[in-house]
Structure formats: C-alpha cells, structure tokens
C-alpha atoms as a PDB file:
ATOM      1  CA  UNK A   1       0.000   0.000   0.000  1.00  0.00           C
ATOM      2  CA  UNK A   2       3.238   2.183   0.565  1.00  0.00           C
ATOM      3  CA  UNK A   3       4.589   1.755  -2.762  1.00  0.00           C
ATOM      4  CA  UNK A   4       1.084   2.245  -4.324  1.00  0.00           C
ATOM      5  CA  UNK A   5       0.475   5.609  -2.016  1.00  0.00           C
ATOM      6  CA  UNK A   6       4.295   7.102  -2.716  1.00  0.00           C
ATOM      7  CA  UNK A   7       4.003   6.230  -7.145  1.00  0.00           C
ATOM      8  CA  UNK A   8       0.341   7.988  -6.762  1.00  0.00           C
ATOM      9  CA  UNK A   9       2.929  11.291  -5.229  1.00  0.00           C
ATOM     10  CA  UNK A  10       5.016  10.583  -8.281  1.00  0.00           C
ATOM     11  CA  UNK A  11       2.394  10.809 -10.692  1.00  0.00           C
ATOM     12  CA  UNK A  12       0.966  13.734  -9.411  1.00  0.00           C
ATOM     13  CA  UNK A  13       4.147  15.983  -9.343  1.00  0.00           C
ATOM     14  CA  UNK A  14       4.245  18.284 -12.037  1.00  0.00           C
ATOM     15  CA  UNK A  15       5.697  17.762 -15.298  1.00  0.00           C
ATOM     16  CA  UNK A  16       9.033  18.628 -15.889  1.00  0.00           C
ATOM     17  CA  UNK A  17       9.473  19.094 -19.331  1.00  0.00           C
ATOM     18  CA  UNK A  18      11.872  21.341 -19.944  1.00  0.00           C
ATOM     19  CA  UNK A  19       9.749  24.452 -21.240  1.00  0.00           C
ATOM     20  CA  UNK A  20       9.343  27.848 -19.663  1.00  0.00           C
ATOM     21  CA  UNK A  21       6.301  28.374 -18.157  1.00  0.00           C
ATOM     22  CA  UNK A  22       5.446  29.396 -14.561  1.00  0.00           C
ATOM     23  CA  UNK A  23       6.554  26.926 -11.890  1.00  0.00           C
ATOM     24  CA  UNK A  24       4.035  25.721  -9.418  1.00  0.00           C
ATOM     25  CA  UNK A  25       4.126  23.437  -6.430  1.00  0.00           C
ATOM     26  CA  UNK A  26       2.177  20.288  -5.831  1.00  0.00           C
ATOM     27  CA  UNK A  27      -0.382  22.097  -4.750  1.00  0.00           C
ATOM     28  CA  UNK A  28      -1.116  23.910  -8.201  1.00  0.00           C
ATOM     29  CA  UNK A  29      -0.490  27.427  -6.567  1.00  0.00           C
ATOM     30  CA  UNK A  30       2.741  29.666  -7.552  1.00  0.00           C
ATOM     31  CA  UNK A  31       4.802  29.973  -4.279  1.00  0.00           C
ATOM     32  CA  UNK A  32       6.088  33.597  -3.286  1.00  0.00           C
ATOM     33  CA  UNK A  33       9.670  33.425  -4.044  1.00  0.00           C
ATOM     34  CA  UNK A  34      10.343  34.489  -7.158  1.00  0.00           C
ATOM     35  CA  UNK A  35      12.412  31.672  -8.934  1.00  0.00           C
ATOM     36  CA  UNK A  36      13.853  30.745 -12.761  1.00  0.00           C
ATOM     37  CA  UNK A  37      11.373  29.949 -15.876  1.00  0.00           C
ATOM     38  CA  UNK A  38      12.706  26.347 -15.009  1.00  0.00           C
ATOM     39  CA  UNK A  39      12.680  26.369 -11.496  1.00  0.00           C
ATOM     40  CA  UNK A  40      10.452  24.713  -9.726  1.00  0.00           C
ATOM     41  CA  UNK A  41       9.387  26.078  -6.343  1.00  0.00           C
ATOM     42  CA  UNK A  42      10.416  23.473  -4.250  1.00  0.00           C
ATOM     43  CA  UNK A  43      10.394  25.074  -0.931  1.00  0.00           C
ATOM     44  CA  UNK A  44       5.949  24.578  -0.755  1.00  0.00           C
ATOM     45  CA  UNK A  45       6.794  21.272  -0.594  1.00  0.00           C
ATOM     46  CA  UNK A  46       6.733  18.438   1.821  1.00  0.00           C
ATOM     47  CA  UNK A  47       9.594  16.436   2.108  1.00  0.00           C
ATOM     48  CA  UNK A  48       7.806  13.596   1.480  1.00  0.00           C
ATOM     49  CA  UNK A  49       6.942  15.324  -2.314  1.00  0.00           C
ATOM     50  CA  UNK A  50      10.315  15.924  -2.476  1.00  0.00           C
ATOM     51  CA  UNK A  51      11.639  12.434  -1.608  1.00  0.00           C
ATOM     52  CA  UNK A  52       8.827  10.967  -4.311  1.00  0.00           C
ATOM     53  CA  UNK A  53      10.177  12.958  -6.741  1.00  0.00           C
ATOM     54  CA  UNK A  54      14.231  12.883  -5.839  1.00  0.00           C
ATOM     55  CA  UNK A  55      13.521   9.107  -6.165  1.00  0.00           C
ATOM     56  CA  UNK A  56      12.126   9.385  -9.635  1.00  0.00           C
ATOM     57  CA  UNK A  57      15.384  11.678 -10.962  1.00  0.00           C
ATOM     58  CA  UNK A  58      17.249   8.008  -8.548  1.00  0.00           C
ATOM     59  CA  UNK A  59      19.193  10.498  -6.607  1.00  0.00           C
ATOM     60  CA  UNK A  60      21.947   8.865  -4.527  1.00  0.00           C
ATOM     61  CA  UNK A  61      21.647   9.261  -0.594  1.00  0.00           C
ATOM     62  CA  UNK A  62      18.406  10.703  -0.458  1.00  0.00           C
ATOM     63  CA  UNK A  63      16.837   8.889   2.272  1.00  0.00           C
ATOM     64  CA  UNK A  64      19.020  10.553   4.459  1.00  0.00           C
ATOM     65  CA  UNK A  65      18.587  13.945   3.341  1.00  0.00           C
ATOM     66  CA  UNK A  66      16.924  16.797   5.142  1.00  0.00           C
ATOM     67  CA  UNK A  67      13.926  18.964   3.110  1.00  0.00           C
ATOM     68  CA  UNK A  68      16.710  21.807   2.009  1.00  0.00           C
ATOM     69  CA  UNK A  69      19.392  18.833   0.901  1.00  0.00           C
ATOM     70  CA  UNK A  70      17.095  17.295  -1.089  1.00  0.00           C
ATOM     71  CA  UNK A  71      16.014  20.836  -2.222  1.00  0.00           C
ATOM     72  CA  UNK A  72      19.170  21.370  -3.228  1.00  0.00           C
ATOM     73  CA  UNK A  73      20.251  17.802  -4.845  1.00  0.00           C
ATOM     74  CA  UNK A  74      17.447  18.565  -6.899  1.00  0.00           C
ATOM     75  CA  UNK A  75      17.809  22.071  -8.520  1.00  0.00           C
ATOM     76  CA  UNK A  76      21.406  20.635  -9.473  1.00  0.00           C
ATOM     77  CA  UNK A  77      19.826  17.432 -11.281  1.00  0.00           C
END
C-alpha cells in the first residue's frame, strides 16, 4: 500500500518538461519566491513530495537527506 500511495505522489508531481512556463508546487499554486522559468518552487513542498520525486530523478543518498538537501540535490539534477 506504501509503494502504491508514494508512485500515486510521483504521478501527481508536475511535469518537468523542460519548457518555460510558470513553476508551481504540488499544490497547483505559484509559491512567493520568485524563482527561474525552469525552477520549480520546491520550498511549498513536503519532504515527502520531495523524496517521491528525488527518487524518480534516482538520486543517490536521499533517504538521508533533510527537506533543504534534497532541495538542493534537486535544482542541481
């Protein structure tokens, strides 16, 4: 039922495709930092999002990284 609930988070996280547009967080709402055309604005959220989706890009050492490391291993993937 874990595995189910956490590829449901994957699914759900917005597409990352590459094209400009205006970034949004999983939520569908435009955070208040400004950031890049490309840049998604990672800091709305949870680190559970952000561990779905850091395990999707099979970033190494992520399941013991804080919210801003994985923040942060992700903007550089």
């Amino acid at each position: 039922m874990v595995k189910e609930q956490r590829w449901q988070e994957v699914k759900a996280l917005p597409a990352d495709d590459g094209h400009p547009g205006k970034p949004v967080g999983p939520d569908g709402e435009a955070a208040d930092k400004p950031a890049g055309p490309l840049e998604p604005r990672y800091e709305k959220w949870t680190r559970e999002t952000l561990y779905a989706h850091a395990r999707s890009r099979r970033i190494a050492g992520r399941s013991s990284m804080s919210k801003q490391q994985l923040i942060e291993a992700l903007r550089k993937s």
